[in-house]
N, C-alpha and C. Protein backbone atom coordinates (compact mmCIF):
# COMPACT_ATOMS: atom_id res chain seq x y z
N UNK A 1 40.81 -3.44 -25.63
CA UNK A 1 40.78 -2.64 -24.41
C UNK A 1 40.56 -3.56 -23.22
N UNK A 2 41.43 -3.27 -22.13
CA UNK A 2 41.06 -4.45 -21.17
C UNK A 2 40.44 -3.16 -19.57
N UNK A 3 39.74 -3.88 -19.38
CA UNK A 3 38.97 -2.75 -18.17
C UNK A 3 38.83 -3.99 -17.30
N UNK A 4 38.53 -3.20 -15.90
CA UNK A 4 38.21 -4.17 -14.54
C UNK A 4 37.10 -3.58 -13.99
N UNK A 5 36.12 -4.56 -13.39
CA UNK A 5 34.76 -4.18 -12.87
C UNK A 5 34.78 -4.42 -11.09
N UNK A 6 34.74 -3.65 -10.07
CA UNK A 6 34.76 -3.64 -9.23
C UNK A 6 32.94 -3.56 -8.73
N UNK A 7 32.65 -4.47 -7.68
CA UNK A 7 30.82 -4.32 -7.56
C UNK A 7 30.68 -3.57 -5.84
N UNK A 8 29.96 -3.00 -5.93
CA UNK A 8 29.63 -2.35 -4.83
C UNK A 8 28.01 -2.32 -4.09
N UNK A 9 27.42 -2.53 -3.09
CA UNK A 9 26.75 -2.33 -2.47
C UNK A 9 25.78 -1.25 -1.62
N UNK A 10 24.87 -0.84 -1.76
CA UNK A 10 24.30 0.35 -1.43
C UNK A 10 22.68 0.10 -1.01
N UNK A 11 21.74 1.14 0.57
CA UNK A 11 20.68 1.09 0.58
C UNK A 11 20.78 2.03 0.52
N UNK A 12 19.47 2.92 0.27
CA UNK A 12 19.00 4.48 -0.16
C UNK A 12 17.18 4.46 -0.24
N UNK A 13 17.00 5.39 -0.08
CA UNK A 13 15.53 5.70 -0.48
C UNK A 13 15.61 6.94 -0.49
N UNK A 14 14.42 6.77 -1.92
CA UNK A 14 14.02 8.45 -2.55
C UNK A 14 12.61 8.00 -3.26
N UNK A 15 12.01 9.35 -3.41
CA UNK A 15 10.94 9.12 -4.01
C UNK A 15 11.11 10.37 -5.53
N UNK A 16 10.15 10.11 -6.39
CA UNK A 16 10.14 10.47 -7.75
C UNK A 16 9.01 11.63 -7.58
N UNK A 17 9.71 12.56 -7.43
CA UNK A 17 8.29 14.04 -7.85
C UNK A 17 7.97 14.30 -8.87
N UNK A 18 6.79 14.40 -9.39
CA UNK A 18 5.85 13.88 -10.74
C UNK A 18 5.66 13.12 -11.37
N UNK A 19 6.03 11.77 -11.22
CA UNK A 19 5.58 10.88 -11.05
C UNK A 19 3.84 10.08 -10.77
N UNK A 20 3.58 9.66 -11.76
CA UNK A 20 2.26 9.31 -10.75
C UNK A 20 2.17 7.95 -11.17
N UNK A 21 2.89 6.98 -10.69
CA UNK A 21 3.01 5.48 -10.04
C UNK A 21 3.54 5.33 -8.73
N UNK A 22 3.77 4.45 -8.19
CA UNK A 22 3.85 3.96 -6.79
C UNK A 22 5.44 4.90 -6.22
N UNK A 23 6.43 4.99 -6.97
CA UNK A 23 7.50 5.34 -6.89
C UNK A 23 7.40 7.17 -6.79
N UNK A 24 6.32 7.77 -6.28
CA UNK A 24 6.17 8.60 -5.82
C UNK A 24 6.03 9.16 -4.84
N UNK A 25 5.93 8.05 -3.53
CA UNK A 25 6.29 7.71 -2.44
C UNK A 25 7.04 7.53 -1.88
N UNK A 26 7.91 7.54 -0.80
CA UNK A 26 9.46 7.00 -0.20
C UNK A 26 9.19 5.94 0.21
N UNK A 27 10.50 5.16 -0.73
CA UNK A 27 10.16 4.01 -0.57
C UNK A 27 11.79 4.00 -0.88
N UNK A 28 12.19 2.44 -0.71
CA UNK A 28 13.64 2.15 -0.73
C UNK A 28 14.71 0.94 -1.23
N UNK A 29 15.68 1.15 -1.76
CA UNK A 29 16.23 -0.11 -2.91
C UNK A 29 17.20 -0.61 -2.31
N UNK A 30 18.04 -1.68 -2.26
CA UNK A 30 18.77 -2.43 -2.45
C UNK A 30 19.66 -2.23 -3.56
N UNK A 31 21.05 -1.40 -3.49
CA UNK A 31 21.28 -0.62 -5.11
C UNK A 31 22.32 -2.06 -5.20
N UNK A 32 22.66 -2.11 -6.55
CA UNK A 32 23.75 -3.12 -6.34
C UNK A 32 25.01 -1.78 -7.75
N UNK A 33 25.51 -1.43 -7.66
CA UNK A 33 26.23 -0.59 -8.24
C UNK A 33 28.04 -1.13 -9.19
N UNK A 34 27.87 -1.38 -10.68
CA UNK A 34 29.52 -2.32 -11.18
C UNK A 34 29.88 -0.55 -11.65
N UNK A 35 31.18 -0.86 -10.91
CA UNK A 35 32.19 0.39 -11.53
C UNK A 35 33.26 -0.34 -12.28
N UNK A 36 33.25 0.48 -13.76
CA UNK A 36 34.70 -0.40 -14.91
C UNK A 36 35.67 0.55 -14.74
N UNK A 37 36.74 -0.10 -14.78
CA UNK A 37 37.68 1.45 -15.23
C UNK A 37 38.90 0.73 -16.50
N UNK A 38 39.41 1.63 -17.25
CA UNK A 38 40.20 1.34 -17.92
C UNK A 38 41.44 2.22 -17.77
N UNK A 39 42.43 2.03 -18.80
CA UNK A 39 43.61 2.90 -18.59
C UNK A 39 43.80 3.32 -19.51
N UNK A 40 45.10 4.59 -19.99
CA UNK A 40 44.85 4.73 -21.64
C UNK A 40 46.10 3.49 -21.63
N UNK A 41 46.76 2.93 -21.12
CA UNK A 41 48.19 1.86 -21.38
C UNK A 41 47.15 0.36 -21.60
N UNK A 42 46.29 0.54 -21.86
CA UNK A 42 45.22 -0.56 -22.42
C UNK A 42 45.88 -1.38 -23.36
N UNK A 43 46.56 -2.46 -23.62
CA UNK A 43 47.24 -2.91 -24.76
C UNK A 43 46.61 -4.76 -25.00
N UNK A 44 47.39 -5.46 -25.85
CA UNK A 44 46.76 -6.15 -26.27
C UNK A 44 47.91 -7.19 -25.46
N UNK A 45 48.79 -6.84 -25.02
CA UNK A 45 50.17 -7.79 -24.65
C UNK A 45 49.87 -7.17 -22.88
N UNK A 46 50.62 -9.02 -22.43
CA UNK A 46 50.58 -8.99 -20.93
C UNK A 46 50.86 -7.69 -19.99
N UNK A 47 50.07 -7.62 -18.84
CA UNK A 47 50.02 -6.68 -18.44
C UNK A 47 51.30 -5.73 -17.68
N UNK A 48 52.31 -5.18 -17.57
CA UNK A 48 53.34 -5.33 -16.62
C UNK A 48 53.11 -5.12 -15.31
N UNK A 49 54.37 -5.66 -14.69
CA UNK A 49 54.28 -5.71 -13.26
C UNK A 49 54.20 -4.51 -12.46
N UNK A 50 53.37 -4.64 -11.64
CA UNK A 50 52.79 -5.79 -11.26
C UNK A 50 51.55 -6.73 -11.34
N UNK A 51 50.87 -6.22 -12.69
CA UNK A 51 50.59 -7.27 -13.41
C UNK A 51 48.84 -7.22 -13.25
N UNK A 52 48.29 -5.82 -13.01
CA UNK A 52 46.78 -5.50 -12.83
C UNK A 52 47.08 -4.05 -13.36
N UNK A 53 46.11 -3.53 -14.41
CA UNK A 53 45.90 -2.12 -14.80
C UNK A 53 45.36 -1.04 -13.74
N UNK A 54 45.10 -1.51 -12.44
CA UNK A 54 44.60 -0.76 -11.40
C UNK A 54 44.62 -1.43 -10.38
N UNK A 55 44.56 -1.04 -8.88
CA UNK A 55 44.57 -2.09 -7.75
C UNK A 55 42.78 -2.14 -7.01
N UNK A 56 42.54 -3.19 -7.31
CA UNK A 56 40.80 -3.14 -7.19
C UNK A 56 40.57 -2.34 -5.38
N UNK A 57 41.88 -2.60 -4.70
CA UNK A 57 41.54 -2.12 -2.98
C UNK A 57 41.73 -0.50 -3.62
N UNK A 58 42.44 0.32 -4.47
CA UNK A 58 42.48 1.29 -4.90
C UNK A 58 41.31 2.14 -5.35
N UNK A 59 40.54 1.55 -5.94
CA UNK A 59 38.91 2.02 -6.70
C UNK A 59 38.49 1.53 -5.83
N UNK A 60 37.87 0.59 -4.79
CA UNK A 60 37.22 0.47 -3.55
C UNK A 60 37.34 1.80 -3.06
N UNK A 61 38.24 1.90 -2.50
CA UNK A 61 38.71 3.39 -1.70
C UNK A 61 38.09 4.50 -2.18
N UNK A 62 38.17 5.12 -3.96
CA UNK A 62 37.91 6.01 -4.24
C UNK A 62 36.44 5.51 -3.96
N UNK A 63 35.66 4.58 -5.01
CA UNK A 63 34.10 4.75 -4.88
C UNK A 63 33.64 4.89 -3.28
N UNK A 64 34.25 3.92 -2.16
CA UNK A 64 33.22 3.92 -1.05
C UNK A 64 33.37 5.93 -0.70
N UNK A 65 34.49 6.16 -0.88
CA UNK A 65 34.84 7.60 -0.22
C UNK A 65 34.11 8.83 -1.02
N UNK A 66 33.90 8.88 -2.35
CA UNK A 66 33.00 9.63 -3.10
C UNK A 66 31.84 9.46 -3.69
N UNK A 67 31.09 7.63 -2.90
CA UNK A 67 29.65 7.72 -3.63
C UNK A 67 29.12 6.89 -2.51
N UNK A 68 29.70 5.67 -2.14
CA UNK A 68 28.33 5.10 -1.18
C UNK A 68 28.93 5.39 0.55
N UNK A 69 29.51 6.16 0.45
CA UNK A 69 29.15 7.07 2.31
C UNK A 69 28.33 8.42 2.15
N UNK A 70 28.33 8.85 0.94
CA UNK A 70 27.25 9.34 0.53
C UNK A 70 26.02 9.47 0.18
N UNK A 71 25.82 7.74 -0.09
CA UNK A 71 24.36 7.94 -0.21
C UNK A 71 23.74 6.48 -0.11
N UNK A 72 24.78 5.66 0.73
CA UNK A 72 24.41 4.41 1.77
C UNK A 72 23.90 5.07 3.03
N UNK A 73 22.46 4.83 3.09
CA UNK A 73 21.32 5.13 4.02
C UNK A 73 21.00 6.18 4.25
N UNK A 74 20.93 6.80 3.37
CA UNK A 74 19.90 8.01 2.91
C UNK A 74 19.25 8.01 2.34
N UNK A 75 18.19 9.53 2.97
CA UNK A 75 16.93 9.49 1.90
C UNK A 75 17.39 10.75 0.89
N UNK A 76 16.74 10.34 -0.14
CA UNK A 76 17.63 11.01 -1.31
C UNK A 76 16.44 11.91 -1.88
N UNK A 77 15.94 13.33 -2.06
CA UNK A 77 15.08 13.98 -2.35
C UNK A 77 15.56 14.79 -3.59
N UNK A 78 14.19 15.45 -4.16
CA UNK A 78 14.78 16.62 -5.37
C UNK A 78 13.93 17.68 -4.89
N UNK A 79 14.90 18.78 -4.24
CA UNK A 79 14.79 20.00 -4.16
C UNK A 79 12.72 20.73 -4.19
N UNK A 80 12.26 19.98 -5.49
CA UNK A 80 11.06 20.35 -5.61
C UNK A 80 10.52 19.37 -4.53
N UNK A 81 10.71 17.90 -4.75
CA UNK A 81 9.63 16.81 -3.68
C UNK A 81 9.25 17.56 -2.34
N UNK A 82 10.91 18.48 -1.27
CA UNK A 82 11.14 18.62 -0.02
C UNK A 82 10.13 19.51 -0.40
N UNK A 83 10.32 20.95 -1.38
CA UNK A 83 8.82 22.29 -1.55
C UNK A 83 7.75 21.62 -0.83
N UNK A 84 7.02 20.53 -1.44
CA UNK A 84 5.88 20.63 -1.55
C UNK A 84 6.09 19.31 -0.24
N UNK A 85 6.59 18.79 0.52
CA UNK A 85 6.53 18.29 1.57
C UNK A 85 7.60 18.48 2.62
N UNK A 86 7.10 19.72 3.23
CA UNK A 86 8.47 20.55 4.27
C UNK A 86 8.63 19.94 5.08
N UNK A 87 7.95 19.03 5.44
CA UNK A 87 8.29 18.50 7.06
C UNK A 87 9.67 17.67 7.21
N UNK A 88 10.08 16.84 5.70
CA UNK A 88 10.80 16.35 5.60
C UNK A 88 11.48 16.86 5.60
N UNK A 89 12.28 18.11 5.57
CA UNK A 89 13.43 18.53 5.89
C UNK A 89 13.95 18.77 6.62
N UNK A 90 13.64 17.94 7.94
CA UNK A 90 13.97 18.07 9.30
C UNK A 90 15.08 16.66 9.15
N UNK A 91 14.55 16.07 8.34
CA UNK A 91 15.24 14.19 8.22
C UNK A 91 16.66 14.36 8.13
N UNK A 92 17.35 13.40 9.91
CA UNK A 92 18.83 13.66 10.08
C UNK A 92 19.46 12.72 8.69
N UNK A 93 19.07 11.95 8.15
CA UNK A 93 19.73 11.18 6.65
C UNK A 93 19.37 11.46 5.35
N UNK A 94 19.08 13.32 5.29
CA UNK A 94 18.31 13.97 4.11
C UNK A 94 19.65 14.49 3.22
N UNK A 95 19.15 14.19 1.79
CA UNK A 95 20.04 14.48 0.86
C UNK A 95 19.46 15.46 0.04
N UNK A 96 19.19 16.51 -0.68
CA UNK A 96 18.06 17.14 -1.14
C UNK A 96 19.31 17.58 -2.46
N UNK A 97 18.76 16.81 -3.79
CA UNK A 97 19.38 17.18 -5.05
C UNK A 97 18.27 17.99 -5.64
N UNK A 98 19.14 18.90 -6.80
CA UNK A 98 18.16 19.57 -7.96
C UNK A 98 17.47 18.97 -8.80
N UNK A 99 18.14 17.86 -8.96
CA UNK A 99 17.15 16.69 -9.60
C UNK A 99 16.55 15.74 -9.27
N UNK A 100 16.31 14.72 -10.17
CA UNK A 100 15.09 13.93 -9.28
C UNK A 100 15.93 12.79 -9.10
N UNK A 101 15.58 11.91 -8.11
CA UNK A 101 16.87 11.21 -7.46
C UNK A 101 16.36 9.65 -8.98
N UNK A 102 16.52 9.59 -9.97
CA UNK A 102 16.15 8.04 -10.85
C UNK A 102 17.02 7.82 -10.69
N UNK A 103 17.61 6.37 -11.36
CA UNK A 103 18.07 5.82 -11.31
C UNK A 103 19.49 5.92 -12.41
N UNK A 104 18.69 6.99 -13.48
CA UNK A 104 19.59 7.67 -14.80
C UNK A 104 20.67 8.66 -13.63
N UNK A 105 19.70 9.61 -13.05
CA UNK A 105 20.47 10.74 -12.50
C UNK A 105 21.17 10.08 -11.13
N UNK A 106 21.04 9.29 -10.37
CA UNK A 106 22.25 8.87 -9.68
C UNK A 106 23.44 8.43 -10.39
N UNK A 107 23.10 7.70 -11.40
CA UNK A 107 24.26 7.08 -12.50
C UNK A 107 25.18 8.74 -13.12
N UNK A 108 24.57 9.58 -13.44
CA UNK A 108 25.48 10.58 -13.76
C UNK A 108 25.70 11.26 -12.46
N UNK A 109 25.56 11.41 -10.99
CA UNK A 109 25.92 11.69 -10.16
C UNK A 109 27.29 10.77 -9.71
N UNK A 110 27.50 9.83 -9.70
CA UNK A 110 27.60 8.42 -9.40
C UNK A 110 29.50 8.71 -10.38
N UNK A 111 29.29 9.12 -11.36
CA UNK A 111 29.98 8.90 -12.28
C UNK A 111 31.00 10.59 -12.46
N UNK A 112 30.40 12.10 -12.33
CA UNK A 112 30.56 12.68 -11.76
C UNK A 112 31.67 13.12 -10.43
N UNK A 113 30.87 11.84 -9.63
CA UNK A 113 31.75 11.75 -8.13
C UNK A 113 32.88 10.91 -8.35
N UNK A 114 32.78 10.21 -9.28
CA UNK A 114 34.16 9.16 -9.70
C UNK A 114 35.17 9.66 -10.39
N UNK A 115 34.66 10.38 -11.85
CA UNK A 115 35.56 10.68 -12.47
C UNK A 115 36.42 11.73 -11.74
N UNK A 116 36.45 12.82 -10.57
CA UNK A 116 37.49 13.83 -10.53
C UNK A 116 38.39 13.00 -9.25
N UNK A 117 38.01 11.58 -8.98
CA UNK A 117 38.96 10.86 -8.19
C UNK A 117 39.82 9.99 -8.35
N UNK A 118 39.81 9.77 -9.73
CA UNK A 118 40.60 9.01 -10.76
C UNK A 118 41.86 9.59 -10.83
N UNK A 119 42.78 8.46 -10.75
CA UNK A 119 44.56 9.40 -10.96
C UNK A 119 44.85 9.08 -12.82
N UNK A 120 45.50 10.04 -13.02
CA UNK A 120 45.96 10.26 -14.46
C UNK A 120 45.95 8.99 -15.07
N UNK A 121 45.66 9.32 -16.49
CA UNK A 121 45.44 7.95 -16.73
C UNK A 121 44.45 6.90 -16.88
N UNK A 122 44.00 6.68 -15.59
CA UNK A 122 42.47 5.89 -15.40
C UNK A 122 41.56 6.42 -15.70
N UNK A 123 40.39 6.03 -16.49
CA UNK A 123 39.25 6.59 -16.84
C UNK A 123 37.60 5.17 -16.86
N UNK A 124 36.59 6.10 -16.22
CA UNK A 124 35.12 5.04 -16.08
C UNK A 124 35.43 4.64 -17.24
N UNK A 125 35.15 3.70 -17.47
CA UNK A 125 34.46 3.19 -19.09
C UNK A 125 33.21 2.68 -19.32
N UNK A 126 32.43 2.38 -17.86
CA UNK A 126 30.67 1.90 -17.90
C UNK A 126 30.86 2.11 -16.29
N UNK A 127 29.17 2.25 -16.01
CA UNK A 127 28.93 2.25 -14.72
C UNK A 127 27.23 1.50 -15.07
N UNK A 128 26.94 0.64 -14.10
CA UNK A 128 25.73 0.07 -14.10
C UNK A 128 24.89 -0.36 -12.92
N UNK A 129 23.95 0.55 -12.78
CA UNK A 129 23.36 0.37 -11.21
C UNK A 129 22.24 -0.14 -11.19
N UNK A 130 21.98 -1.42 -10.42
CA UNK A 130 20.99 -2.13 -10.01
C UNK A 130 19.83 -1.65 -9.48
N UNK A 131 18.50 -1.30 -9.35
CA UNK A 131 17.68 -0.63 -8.88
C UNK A 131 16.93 -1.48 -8.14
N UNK A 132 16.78 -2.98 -9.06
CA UNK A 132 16.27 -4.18 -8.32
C UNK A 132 17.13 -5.27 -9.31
N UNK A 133 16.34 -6.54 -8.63
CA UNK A 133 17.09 -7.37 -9.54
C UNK A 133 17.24 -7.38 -10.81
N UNK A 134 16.16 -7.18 -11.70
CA UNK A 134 16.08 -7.14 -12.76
C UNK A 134 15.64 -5.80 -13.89
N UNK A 135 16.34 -4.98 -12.94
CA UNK A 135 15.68 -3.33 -13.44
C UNK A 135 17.23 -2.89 -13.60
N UNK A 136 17.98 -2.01 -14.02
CA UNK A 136 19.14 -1.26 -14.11
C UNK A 136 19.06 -0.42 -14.87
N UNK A 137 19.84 0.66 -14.80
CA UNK A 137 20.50 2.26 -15.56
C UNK A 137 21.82 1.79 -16.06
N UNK A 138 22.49 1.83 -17.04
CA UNK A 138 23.77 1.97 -17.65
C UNK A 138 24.50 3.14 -18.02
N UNK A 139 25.51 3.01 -17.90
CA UNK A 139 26.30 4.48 -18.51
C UNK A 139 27.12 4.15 -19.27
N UNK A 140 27.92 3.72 -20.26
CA UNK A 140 28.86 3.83 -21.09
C UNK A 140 29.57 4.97 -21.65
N UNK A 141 31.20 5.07 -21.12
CA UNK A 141 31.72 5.66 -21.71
C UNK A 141 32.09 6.06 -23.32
N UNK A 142 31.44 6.99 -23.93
CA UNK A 142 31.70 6.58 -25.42
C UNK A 142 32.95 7.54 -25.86
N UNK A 143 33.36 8.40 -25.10
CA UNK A 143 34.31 9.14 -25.60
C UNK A 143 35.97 8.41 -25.82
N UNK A 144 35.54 7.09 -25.43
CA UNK A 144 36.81 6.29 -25.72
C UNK A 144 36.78 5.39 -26.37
């Protein structure tokens, strides 16, 4: 199977409701975000022309347009955090999900927002988001 990894860039802050470590606070990451994609014409022989299974300025386009103008410089909340601290919902860069903004549930948000922008054919095969340098969430496609 041959897949291509395109890397992307992202700031955000959210805090974790129920939680009781530091990350229960708003506070904010540096995301570093690899999108793979594969094709089902995946083969073992050279690629045809013109000679890339996808055009990387192509998946640029889709990810910046369905995930990080979405949630490059925002604060990213869960529905319960805003309950129990209303004031914040006045915040002009407020995102308020049903879930809790980790690092798992952006990755299936993340992935979600990708897959219905994919043209026939192309499919995620991993997504892996940086939280810090040495911290990350993975997703692997296993249905392929």
């Amino acid at each position: 199977m041959m897949q291509i990894t395109k890397i992307f860039h992202f700031e955000m802050a959210h805090a974790i409701d129920g939680y009781s470590g530091p990350c229960k606070n708003i506070h904010g990451h540096s995301y570093e975000l690899h999108v793979s994609i594969t094709t089902e014409n995946s083969t073992d022989d050279y690629v045809s022309s013109p000679g890339f299974i996808f055009d990387f300025k192509e998946l640029k386009k889709i990810v910046v347009s369905s995930v990080i103008e979405k949630l490059d410089h925002k604060l990213v909340l869960s529905r319960t955090f805003i309950e129990k601290n209303a004031a914040l919902s006045s915040q002009e860069n407020l995102v308020v999900w049903y879930a809790e903004p980790t690092a798992e549930n952006l990755l299936i948000y993340i992935r979600n927002s990708i897959e219905g922008n994919l043209p026939v054919g192309v499919m995620l095969s991993a997504l892996k988001l940086y939280e810090t340098e040495d911290s990350y969430a993975e997703w692997i496609n296993r249905k392929m």
